[in-house]
C-alpha atoms as a PDB file:
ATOM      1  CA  UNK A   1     -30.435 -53.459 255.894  1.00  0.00           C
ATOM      2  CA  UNK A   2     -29.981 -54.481 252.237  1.00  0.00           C
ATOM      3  CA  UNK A   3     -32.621 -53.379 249.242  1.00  0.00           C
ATOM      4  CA  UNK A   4     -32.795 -56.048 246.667  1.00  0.00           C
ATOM      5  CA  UNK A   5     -33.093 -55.106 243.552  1.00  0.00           C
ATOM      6  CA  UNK A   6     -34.040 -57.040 239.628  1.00  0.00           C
ATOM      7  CA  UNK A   7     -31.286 -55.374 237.316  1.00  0.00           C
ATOM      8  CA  UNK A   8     -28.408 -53.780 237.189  1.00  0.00           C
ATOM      9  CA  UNK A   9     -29.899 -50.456 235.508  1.00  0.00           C
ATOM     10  CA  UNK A  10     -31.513 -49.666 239.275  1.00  0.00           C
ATOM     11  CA  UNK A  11     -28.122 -48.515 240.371  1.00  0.00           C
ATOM     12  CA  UNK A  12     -28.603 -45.079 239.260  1.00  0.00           C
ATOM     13  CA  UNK A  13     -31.238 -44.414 241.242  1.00  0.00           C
ATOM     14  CA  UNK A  14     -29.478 -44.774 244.623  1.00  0.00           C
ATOM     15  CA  UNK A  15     -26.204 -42.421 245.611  1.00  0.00           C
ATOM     16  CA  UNK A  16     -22.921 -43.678 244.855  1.00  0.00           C
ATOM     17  CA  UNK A  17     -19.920 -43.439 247.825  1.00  0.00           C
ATOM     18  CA  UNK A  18     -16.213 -44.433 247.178  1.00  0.00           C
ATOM     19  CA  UNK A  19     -14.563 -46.484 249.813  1.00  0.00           C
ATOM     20  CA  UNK A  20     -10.877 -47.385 249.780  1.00  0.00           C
ATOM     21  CA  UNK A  21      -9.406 -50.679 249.003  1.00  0.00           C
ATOM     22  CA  UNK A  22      -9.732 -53.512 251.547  1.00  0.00           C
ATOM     23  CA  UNK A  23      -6.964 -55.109 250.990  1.00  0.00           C
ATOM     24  CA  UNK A  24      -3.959 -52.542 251.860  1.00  0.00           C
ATOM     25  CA  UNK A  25      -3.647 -51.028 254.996  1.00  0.00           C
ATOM     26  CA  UNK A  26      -3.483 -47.024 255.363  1.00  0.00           C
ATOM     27  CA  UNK A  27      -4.102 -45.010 252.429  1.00  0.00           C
ATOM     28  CA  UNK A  28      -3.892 -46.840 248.981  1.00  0.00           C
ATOM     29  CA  UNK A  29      -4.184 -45.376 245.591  1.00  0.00           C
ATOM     30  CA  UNK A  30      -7.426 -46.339 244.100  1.00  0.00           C
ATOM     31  CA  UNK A  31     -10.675 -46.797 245.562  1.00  0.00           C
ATOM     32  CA  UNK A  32     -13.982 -48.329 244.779  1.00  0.00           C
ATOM     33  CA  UNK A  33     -17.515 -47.408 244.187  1.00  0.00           C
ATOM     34  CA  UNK A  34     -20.309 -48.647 246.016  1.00  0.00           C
ATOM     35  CA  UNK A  35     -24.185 -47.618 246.086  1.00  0.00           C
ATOM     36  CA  UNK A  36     -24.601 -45.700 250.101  1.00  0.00           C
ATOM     37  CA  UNK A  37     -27.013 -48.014 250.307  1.00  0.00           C
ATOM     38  CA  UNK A  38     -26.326 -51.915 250.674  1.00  0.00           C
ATOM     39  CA  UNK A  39     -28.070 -53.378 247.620  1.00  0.00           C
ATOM     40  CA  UNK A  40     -28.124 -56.689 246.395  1.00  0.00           C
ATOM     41  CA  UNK A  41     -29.205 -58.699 243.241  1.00  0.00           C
ATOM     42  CA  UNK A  42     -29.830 -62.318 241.838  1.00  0.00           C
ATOM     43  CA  UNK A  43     -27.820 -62.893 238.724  1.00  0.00           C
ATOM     44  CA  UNK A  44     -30.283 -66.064 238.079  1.00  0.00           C
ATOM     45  CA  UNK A  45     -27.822 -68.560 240.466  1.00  0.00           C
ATOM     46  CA  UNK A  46     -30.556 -68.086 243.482  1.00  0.00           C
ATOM     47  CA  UNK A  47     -27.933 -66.439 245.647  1.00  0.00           C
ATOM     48  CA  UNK A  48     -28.191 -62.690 246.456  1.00  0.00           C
ATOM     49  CA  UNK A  49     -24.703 -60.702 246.113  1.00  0.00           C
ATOM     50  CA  UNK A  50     -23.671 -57.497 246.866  1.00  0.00           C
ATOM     51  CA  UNK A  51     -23.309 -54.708 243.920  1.00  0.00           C
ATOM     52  CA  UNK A  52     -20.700 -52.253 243.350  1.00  0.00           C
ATOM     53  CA  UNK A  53     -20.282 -50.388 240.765  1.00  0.00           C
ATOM     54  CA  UNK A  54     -16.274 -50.441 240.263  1.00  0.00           C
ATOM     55  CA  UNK A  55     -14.296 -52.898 242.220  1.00  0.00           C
ATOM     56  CA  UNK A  56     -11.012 -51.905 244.255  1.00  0.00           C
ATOM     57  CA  UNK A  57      -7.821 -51.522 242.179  1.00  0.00           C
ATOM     58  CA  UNK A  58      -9.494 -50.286 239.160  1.00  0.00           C
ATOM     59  CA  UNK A  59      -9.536 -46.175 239.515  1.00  0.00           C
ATOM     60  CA  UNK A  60      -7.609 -44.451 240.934  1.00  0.00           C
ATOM     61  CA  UNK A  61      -8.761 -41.893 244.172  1.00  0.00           C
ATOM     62  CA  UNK A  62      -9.407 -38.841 242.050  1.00  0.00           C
ATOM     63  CA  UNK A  63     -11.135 -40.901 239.107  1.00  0.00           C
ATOM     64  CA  UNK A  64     -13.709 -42.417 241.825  1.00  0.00           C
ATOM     65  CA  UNK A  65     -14.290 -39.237 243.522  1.00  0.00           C
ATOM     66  CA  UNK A  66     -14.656 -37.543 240.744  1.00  0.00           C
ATOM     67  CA  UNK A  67     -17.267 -40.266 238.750  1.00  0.00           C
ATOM     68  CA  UNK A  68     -19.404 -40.282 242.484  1.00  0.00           C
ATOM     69  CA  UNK A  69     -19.318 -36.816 242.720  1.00  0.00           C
ATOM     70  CA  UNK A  70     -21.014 -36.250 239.048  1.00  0.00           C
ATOM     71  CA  UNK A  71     -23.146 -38.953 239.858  1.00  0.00           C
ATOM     72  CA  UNK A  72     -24.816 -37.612 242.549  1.00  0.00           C
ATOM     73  CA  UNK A  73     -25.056 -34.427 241.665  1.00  0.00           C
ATOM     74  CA  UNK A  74     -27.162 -35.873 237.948  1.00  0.00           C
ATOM     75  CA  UNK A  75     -29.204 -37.846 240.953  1.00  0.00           C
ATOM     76  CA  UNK A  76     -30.120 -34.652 242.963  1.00  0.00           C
ATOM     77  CA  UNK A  77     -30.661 -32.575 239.497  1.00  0.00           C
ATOM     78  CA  UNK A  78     -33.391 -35.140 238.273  1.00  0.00           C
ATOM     79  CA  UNK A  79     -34.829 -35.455 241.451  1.00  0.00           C
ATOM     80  CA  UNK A  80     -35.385 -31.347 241.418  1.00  0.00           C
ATOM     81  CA  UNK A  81     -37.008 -31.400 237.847  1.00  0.00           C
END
């Protein structure tokens, strides 16, 4: 199930995950960044696509882990206050 959303600026109210690259097979370098949940947004051309936050190929594992991992834990701080 995909949540639609109006601007970009809603991604940082949803979890982040990392998932590896799609277009090696077994264990690749980089990864990318994706919100846990499927969201998707209108950039004004009437067709919904599917957001991520940095594509494959751009980060490296440790980077992306490391990005998610502060993200979320920002997420579950502001969430507590």
């Amino acid at each position: 199930m995909s949540i639609i959303i109006k601007d970009e600026k809603e991604l940082f109210n949803y979890k982040w995950e990392t998932k590896k690259c799609e277009r090696i097979d077994g264990d690749c370098w980089c990864r990318a960044i994706f919100p846990k949940k499927k969201l998707m947004i209108n950039y004004g051309n009437d067709e919904l696509e599917e957001v991520y936050i940095i594509p494959s190929g751009c980060v490296d594992k440790d980077v992306a882990e490391y990005i998610v991992k502060l993200h979320n834990k920002e997420l579950n701080n502001e969430k507590k206050r």
